[in-house]
Protein backbone atom coordinates (compact mmCIF):
# COMPACT_ATOMS: atom_id res chain seq x y z
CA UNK A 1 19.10 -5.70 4.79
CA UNK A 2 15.57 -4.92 3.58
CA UNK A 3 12.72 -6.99 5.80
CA UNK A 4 9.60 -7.17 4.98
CA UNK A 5 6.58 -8.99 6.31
CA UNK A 6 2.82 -9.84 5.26
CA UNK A 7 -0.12 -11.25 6.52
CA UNK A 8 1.92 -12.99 9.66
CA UNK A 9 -0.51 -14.48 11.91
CA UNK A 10 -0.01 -16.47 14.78
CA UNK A 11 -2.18 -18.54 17.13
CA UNK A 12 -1.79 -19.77 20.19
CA UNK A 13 -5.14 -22.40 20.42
CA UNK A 14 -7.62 -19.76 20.00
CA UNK A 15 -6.04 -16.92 20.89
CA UNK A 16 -4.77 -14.91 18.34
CA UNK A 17 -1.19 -13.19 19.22
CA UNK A 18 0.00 -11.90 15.90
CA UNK A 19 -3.17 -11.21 12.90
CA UNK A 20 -1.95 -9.97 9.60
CA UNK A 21 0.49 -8.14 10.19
CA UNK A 22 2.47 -6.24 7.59
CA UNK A 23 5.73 -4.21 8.30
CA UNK A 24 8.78 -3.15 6.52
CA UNK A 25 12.40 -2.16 7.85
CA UNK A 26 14.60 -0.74 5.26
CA UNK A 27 18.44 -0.78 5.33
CA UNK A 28 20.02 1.92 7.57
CA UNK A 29 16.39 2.64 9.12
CA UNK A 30 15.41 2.94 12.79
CA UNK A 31 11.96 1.17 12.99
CA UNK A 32 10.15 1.08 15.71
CA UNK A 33 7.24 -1.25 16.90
CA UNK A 34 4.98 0.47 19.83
CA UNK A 35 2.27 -1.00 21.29
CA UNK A 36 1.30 -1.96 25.47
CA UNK A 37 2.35 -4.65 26.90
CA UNK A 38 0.50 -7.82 25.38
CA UNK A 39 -0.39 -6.17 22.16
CA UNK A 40 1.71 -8.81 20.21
CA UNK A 41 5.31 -7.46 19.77
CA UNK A 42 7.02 -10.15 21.74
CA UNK A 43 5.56 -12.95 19.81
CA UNK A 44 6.41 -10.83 15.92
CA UNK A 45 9.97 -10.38 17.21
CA UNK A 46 10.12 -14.18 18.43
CA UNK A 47 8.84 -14.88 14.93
CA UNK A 48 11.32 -13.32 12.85
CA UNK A 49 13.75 -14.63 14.77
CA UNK A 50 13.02 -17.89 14.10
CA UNK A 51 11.62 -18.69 17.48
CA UNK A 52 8.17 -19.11 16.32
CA UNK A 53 6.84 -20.23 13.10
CA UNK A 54 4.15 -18.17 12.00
CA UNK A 55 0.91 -19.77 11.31
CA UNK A 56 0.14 -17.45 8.21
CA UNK A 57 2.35 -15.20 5.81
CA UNK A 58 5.57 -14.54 4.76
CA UNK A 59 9.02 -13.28 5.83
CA UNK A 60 10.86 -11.75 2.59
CA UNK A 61 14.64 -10.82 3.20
CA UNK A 62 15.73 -8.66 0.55
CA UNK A 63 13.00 -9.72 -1.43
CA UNK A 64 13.09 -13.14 -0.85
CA UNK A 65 11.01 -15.57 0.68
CA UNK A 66 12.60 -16.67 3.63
CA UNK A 67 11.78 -19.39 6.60
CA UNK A 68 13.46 -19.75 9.76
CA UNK A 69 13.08 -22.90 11.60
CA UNK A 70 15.41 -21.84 14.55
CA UNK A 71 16.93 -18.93 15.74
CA UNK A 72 20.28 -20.32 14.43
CA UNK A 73 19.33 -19.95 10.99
CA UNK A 74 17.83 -16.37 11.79
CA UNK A 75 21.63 -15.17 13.16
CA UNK A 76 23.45 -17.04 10.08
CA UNK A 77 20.85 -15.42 7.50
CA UNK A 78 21.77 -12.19 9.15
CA UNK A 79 19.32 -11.40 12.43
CA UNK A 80 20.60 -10.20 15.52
CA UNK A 81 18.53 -9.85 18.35
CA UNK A 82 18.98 -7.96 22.13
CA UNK A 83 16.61 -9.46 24.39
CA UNK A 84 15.06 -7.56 27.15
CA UNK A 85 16.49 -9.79 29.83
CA UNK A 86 20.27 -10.25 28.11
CA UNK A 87 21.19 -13.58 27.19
CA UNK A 88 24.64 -14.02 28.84
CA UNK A 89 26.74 -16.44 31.39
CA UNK A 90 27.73 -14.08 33.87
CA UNK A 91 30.59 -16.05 34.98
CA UNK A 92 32.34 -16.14 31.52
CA UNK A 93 34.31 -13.33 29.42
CA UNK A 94 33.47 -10.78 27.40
CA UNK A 95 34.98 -13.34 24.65
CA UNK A 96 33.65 -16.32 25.62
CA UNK A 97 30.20 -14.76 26.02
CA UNK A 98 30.57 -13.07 22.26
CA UNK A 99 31.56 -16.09 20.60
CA UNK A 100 29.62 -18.98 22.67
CA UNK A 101 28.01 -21.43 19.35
CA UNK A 102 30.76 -19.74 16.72
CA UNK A 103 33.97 -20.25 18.39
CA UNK A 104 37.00 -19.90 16.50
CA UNK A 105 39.03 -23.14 17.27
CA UNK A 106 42.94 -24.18 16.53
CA UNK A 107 44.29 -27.09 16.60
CA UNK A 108 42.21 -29.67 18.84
CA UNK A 109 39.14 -27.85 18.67
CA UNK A 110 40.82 -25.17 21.03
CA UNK A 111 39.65 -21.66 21.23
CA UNK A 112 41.32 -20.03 19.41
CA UNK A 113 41.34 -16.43 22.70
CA UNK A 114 43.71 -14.60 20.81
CA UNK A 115 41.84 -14.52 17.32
CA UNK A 116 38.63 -14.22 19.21
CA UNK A 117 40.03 -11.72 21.24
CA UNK A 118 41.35 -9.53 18.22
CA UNK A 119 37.72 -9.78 16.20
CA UNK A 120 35.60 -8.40 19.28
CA UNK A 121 38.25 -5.63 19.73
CA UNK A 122 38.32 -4.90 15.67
CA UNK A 123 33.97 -4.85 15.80
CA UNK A 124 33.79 -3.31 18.96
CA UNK A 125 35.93 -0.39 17.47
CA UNK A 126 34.42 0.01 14.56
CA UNK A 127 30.82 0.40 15.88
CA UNK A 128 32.47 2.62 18.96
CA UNK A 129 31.38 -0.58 21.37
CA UNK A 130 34.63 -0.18 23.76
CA UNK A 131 34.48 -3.30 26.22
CA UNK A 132 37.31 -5.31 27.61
CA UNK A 133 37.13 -8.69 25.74
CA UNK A 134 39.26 -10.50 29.12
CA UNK A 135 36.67 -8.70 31.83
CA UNK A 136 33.69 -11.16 33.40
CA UNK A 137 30.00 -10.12 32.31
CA UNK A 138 29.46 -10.52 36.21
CA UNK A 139 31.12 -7.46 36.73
CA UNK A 140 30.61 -5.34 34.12
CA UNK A 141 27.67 -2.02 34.42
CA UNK A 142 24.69 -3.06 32.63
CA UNK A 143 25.00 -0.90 30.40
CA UNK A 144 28.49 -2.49 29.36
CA UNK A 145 26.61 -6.00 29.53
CA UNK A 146 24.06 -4.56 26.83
CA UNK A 147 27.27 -3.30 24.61
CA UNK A 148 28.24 -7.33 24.81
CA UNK A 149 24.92 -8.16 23.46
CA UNK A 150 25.14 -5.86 20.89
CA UNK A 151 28.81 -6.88 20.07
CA UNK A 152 27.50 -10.73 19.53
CA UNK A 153 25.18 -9.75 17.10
CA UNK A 154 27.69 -7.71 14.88
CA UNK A 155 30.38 -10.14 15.55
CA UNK A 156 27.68 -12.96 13.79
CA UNK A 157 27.02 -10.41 10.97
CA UNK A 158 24.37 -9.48 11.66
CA UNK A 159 22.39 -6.63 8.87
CA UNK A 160 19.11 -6.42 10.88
CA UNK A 161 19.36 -5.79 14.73
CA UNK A 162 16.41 -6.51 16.89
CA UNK A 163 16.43 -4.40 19.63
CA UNK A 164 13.65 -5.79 22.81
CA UNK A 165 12.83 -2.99 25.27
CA UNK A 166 16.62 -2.58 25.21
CA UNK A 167 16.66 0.53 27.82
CA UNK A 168 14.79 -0.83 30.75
CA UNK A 169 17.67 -1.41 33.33
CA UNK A 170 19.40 1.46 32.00
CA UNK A 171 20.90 4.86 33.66
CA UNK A 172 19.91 7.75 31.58
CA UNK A 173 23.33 8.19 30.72
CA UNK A 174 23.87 4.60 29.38
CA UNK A 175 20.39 5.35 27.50
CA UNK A 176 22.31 8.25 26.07
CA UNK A 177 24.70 5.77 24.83
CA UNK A 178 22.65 3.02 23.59
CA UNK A 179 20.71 5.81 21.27
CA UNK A 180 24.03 6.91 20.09
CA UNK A 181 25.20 3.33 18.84
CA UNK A 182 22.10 3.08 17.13
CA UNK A 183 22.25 5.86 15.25
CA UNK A 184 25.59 5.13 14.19
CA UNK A 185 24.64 1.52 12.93
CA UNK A 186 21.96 2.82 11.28
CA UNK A 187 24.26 5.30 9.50
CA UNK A 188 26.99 2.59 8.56
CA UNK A 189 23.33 0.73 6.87
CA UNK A 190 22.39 -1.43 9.64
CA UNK A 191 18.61 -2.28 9.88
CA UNK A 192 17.05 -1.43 13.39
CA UNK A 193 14.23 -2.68 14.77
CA UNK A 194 13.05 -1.04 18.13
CA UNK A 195 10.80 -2.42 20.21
CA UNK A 196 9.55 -0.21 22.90
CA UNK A 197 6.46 1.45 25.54
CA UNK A 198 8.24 4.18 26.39
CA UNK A 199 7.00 7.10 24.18
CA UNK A 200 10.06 9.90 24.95
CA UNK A 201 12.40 7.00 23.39
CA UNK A 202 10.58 6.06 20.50
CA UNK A 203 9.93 10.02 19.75
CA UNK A 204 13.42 10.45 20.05
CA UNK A 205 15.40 7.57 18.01
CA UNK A 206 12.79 6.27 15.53
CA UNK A 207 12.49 7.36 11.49
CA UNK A 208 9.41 5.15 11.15
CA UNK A 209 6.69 4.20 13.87
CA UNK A 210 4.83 1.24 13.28
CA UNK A 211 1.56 1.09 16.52
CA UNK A 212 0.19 -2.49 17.18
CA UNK A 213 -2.60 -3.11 19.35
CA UNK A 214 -4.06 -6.90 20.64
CA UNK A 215 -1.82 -7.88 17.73
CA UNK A 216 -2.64 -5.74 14.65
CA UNK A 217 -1.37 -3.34 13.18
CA UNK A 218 -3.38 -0.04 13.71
CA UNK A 219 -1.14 2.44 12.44
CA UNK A 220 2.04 4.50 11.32
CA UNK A 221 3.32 7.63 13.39
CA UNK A 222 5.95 10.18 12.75
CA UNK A 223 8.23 10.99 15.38
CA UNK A 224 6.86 14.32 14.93
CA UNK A 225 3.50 12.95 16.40
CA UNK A 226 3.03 14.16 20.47
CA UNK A 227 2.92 11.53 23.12
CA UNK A 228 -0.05 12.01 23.50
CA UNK A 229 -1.32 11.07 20.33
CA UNK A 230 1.20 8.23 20.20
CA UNK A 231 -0.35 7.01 23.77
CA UNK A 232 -3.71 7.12 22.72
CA UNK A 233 -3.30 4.71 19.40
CA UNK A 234 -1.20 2.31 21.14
CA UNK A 235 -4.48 2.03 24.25
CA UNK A 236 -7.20 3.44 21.53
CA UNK A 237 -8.48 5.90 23.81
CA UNK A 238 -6.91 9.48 25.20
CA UNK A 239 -4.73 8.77 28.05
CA UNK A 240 -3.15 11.36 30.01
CA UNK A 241 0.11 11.11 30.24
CA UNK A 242 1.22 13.59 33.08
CA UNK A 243 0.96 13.18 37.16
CA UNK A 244 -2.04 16.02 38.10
CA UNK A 245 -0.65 16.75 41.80
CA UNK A 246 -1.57 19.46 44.34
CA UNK A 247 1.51 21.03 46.72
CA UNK A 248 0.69 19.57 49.87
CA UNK A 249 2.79 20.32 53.20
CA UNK A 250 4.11 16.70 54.69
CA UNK A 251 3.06 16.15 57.99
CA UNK A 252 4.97 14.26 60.96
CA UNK A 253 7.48 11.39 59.97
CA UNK A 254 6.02 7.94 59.31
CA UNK A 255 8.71 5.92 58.59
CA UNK A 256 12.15 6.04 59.75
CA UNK A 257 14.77 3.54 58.60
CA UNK A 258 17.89 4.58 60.06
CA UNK A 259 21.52 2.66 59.63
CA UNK A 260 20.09 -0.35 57.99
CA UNK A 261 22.05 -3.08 56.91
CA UNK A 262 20.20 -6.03 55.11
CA UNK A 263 21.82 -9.28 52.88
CA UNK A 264 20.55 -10.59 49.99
CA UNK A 265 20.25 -14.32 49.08
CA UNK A 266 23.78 -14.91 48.70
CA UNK A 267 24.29 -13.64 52.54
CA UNK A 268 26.04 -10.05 51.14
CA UNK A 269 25.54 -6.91 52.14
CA UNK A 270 22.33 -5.62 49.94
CA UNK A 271 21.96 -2.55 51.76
CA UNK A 272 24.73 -1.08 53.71
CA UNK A 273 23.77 1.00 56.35
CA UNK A 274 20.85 3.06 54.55
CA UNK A 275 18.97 6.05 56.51
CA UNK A 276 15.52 7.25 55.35
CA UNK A 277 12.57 8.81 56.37
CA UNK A 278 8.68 9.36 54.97
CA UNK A 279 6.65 11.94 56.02
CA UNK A 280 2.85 12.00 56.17
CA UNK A 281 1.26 13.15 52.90
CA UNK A 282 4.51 12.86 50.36
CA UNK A 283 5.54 10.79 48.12
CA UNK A 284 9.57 9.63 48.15
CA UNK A 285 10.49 7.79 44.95
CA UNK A 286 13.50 5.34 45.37
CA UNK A 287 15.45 5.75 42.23
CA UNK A 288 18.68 3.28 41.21
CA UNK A 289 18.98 0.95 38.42
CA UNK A 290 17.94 -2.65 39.47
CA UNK A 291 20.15 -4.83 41.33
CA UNK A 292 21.39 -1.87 44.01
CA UNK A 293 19.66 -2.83 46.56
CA UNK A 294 15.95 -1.61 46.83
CA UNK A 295 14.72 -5.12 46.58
CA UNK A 296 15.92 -6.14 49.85
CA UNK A 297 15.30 -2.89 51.50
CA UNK A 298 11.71 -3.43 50.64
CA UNK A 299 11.47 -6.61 51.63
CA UNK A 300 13.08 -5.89 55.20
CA UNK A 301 9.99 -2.85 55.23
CA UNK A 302 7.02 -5.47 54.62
CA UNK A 303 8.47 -7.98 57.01
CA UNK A 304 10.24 -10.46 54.15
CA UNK A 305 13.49 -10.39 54.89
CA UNK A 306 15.50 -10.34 58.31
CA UNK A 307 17.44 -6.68 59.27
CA UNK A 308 20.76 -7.85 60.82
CA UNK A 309 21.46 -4.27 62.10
CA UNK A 310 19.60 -1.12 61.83
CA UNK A 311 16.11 0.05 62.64
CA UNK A 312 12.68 0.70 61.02
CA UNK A 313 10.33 2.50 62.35
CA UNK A 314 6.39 3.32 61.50
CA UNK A 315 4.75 6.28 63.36
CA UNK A 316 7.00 5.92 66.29
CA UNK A 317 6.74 1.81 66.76
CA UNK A 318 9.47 -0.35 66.09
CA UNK A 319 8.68 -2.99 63.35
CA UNK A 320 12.21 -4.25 62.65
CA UNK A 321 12.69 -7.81 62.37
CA UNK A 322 8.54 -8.10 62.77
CA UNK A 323 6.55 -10.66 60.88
CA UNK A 324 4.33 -9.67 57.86
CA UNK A 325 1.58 -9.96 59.47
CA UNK A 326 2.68 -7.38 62.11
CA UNK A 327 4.20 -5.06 59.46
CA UNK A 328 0.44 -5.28 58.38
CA UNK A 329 -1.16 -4.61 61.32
CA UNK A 330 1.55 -1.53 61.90
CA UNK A 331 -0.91 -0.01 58.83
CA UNK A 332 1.62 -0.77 56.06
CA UNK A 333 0.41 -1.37 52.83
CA UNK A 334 3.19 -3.12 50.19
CA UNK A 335 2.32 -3.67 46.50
CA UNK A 336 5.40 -6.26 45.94
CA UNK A 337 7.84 -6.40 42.57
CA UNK A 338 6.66 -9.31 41.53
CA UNK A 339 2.66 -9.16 41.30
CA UNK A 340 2.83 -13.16 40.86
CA UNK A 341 5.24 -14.28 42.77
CA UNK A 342 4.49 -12.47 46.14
CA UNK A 343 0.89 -10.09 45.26
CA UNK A 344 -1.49 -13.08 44.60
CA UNK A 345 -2.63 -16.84 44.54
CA UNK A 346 -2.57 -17.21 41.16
CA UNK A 347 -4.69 -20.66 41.95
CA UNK A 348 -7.38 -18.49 43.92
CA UNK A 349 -9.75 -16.50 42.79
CA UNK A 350 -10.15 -12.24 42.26
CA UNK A 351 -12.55 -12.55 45.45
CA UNK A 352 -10.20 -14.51 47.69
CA UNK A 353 -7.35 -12.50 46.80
CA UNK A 354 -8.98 -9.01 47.66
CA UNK A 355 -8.76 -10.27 51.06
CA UNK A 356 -5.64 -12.10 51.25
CA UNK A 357 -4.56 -9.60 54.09
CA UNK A 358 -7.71 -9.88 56.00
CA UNK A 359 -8.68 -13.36 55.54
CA UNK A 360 -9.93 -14.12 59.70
CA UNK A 361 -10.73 -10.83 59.96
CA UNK A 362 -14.35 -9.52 60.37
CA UNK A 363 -16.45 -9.35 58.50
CA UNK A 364 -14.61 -12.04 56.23
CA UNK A 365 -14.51 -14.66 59.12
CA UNK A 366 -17.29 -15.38 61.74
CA UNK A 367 -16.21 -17.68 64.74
CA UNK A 368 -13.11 -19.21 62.61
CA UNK A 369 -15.70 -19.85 59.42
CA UNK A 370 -15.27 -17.54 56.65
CA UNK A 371 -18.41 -15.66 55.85
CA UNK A 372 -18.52 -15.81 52.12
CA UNK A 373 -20.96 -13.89 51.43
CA UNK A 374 -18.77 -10.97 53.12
CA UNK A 375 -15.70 -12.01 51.03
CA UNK A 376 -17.98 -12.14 47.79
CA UNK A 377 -19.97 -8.57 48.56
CA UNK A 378 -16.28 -7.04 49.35
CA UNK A 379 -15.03 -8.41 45.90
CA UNK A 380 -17.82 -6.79 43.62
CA UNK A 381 -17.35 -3.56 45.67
CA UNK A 382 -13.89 -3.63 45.00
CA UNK A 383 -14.13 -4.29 41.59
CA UNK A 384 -16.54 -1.99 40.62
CA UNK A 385 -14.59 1.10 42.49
CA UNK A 386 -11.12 0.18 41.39
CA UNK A 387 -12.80 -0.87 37.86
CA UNK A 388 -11.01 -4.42 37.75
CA UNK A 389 -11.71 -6.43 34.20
CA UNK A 390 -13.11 -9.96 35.39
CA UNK A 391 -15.56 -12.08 33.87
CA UNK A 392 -16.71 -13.09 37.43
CA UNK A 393 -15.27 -11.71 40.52
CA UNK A 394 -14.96 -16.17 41.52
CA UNK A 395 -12.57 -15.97 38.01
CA UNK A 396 -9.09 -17.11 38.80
CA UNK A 397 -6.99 -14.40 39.04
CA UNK A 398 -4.52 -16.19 37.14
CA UNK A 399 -7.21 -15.14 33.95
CA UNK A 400 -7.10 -11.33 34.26
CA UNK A 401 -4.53 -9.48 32.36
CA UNK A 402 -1.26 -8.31 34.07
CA UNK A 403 -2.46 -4.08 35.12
CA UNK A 404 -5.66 -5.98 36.28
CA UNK A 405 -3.76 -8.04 37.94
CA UNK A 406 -2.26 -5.41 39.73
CA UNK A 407 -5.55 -3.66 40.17
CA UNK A 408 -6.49 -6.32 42.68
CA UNK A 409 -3.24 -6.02 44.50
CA UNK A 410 -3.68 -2.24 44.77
CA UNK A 411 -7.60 -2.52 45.47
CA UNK A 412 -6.71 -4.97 48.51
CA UNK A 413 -3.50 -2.80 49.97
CA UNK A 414 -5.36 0.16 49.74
CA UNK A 415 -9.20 -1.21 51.56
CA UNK A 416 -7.77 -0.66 55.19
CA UNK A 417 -6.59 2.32 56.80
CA UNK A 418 -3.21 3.00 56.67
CA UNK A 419 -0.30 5.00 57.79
CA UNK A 420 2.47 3.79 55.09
CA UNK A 421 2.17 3.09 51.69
CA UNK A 422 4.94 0.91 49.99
CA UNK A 423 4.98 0.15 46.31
CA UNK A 424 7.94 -1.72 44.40
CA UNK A 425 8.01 -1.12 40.66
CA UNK A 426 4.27 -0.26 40.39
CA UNK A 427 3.70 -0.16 36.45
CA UNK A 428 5.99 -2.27 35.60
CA UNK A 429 4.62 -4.60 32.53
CA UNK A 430 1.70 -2.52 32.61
CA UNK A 431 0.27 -0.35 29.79
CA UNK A 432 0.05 3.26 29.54
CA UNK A 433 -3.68 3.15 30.51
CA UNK A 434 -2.94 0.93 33.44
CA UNK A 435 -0.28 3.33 34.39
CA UNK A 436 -2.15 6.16 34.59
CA UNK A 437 -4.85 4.50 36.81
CA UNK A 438 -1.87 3.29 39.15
CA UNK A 439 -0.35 6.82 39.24
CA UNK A 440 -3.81 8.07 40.53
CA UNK A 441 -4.25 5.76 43.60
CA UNK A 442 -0.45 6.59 44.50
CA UNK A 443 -1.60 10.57 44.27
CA UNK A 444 -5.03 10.55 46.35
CA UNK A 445 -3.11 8.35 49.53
CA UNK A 446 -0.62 10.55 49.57
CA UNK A 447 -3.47 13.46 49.34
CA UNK A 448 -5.11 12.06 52.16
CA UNK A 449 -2.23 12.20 54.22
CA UNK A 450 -0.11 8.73 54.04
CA UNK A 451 3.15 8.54 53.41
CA UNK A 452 3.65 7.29 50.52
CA UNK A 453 7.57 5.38 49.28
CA UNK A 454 7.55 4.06 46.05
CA UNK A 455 10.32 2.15 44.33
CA UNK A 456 11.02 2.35 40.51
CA UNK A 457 13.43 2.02 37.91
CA UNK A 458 11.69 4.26 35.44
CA UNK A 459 13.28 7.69 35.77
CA UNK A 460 10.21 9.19 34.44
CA UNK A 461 7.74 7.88 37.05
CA UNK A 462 10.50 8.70 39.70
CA UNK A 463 10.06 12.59 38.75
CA UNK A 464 6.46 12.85 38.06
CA UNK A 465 5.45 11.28 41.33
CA UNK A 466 8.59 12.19 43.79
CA UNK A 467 8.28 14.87 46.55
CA UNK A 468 11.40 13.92 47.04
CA UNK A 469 14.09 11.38 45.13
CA UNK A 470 16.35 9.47 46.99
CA UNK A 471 18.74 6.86 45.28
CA UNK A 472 20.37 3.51 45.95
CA UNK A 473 23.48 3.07 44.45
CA UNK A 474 25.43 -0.24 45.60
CA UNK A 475 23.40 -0.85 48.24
CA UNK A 476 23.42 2.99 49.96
CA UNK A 477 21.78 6.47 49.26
CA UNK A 478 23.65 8.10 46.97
CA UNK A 479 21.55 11.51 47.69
CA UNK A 480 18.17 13.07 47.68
CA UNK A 481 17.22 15.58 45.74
CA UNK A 482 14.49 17.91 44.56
CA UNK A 483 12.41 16.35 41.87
CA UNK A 484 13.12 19.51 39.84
CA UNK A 485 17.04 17.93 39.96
CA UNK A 486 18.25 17.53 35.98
CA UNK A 487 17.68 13.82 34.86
CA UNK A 488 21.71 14.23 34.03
CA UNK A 489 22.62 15.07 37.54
CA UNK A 490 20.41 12.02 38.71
CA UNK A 491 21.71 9.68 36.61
CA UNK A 492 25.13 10.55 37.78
CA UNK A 493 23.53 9.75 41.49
CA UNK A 494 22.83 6.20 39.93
CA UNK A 495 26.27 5.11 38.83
CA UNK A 496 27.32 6.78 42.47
CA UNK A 497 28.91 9.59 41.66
CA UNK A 498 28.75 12.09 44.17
CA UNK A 499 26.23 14.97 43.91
CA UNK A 500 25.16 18.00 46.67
CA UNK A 501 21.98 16.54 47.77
CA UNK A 502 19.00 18.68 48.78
CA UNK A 503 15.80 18.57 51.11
CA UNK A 504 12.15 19.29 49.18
């Protein structure tokens, strides 16, 4: 399938998401669509699947003029599209999941399992997709889920596969995989089209790269082309791209978690008996694909979320089971997961947030009255040093874009002295420019002696930052390692396998 499109623009009230944009994805082509987060490539990809109607231009399949008005007619005309977050019942089949909206029936409308069952094993061997079509989603690796995704887009026909940020919950070995199937559609004439931030990916999959930035098109690139030139189109500035960071000796041990057992929300065992310690001046990455566990061991650290065994220590003082507030006053800093949900008041504004963690503390409160003219000088020296884009420092925070949204979070955690420095998925949704920034506040606390443990699913910002690498697997460490360990031999460490650990 040959798509093309021109001049697609579309508005949301004034804001203008997609401007004339014009792109072309030949048959048996890997094309991929770079840009940072917010640049537009949700809102394209939403469009051509018949999501969105675009508010100028044209769609051409094949050379003709084509317009979806639902995402239904996109799949039947041919489109198949991966979301980033996959688009699955967890408690059905394999088969049920592949043929939910196209179900072969029988007599009475009945599903026809057997026929359904036969087609997913006939597609799945034909694109080298191996998946049980009787096993539940629910249990299934991710990357098995993706292969499901995949497998109910070629099982609809699909000629053009839209591929959104497909590797982000991925082991590096499933990300092995995923490449692999896409090359081999592409070769049997499948269209691909890749959407993706992460540069080593893109440089290593893609025959054409198409750069968008605040929703035009500013570019082609070769896969030839470094990162760092690929970086600075997609931002429109240089960027650099690697973690500048002195060898430091680590001091005495800040934190100490040591046989901690902690359930998530469905009262099971998150994290099963997990031992860990942070020295002063180092940085420990926590490594694992999502879902193993370092969300709730995180939470239990900041005071969110009760320890039912186990203990956690900072600088000698017991802090298991304490309140936030106490975990805070212990000189622990925590930039949550969710920036949103548990970073800000997305009703209040930059000012007020900056001092969400010292609110009636002086010089922010004066005989229980807030002294606002504290809070307000605090915000504009805050923005200025962290260089936080606001309007008005009395903006709602809600307004700022999401790395300046985490800018505020980071400029707050980091305005008090500290002893422990906790950040959960730091960059995540955030640019490469934003990224960069974030990387350098992690660096210069743990340069000024904090111990810093940060907590990432990106295997790349795990071994630029680590001192050491320690990974959750299933709700335990699976080992820690050297951050000159092989990406192959952590990845391994990820799906649990057992491998030597060492001490850096």
């Amino acid at each position: 399938m040959r798509l093309e499109l021109r001049g697609i623009t579309k508005r949301f009230g004034t804001f203008t998401a997609n401007h004339q944009i014009d792109l072309t994805v030949e048959p048996g082509q890997i094309h991929c669509l770079l840009g940072e987060n917010g640049a537009g490539k949700s809102t394209l990809m939403n469009v051509i699947f018949g999501l969105l109607q675009p508010d100028e231009g044209e769609i051409l399949i094949d050379g003709v003029p084509t317009r979806f008005a639902n995402s239904g007619e996109a799949v039947r005309r041919g489109i198949g599209m991966v979301h980033q977050h996959f688009m699955l019942v967890p408690v059905f089949s394999v088969t049920e999941n592949v043929v939910l909206g196209f179900e072969p029936t029988k007599s009475f409308d009945r599903l026809d399992h057997q026929r359904a069952r036969e087609e997913i094993r006939s597609v799945s061997q034909a694109y080298n997709l191996e998946v049980d079509p009787d096993a539940i989603v629910e249990e299934l690796p991710v990357g098995l889920q993706q292969r499901v995704e995949i497998l109910k887009a070629l099982s609809h026909d699909a000629e053009l596969l839209i591929l959104d940020e497909p590797t982000a919950v991925l082991t590096p070995q499933e990300i092995d995989a995923l490449m692999a199937i896409m090359r081999s559609l592409a070769d049997s004439g499948k269209s691909i089209l890749f959407i993706s931030h992460k540069l080593k990916e893109v440089k290593a999959i893609s025959d054409v790269i198409t750069v968008i930035r605040q929703g035009e098109v500013v570019g082609s690139a070769q896969a030839t082309d470094s990162e760092a030139q690929l970086a600075s189109m997609m931002v429109g500035r240089d960027v650099t791209l690697t973690v500048d960071k002195a060898v430091v000796a680590p001091g005495e041990e800040v934190l100490a978690i040591t046989d901690l057992v902690v359930r998530d929300d469905r009262g099971l065992p998150a994290v099963n008996g997990v031992s860990l310690s942070v020295r002063a001046g180092e940085i420990v990455a926590l490594a694992g694909v999502q879902g193993n566990g370092q969300t709730e061991l995180v939470e239990a650290i900041a005071g969110m979320r009760p320890v039912e065994s186990g203990t956690i220590t900072v600088r000698g003082v017991d802090i298991t089971n304490h309140t936030p507030r106490q975990v805070l006053d212990a000189g622990v800093a925590h930039v949550p997961e969710d920036r949103q949900l548990h970073g800000l008041v997305l009703s209040m504004s930059v000012a007020d947030n900056l001092v969400l963690n010292t609110p009636r503390r002086a010089p922010f409160a004066r005989r229980g009255s807030r002294n606002l003219a504290a809070v307000a000088a605090n915000a504009e020296q805050l923005v200025k040093r962290f260089d936080i884009r606001t309007t008005s420092t009395q903006a709602l925070v809600s307004s700022l874009s999401g790395g300046n949204q985490q800018k505020v979070i980071v400029a707050r955690e980091l305005s008090r002295p500290l002893s422990l420095f906790v950040a959960s998925q730091p960059t995540r949704g955030l640019d490469v420019g934003s990224i960069e920034y974030v990387h350098r506040q992690i660096v210069s606390q743990r340069d000024e002696g904090i111990g810093v443990l940060i907590v990432s699913s990106e295997l790349d910002e795990v071994l630029a930052l680590g001192d050491r690498i320690a990974v959750m697997h299933a709700g335990q460490i699976s080992g820690v390692v050297d951050p000159s360990t092989s990406r192959e031999t952590i990845g391994l460490l990820m799906t649990g396998a057992h491998v030597e650990s060492t001490n850096a």
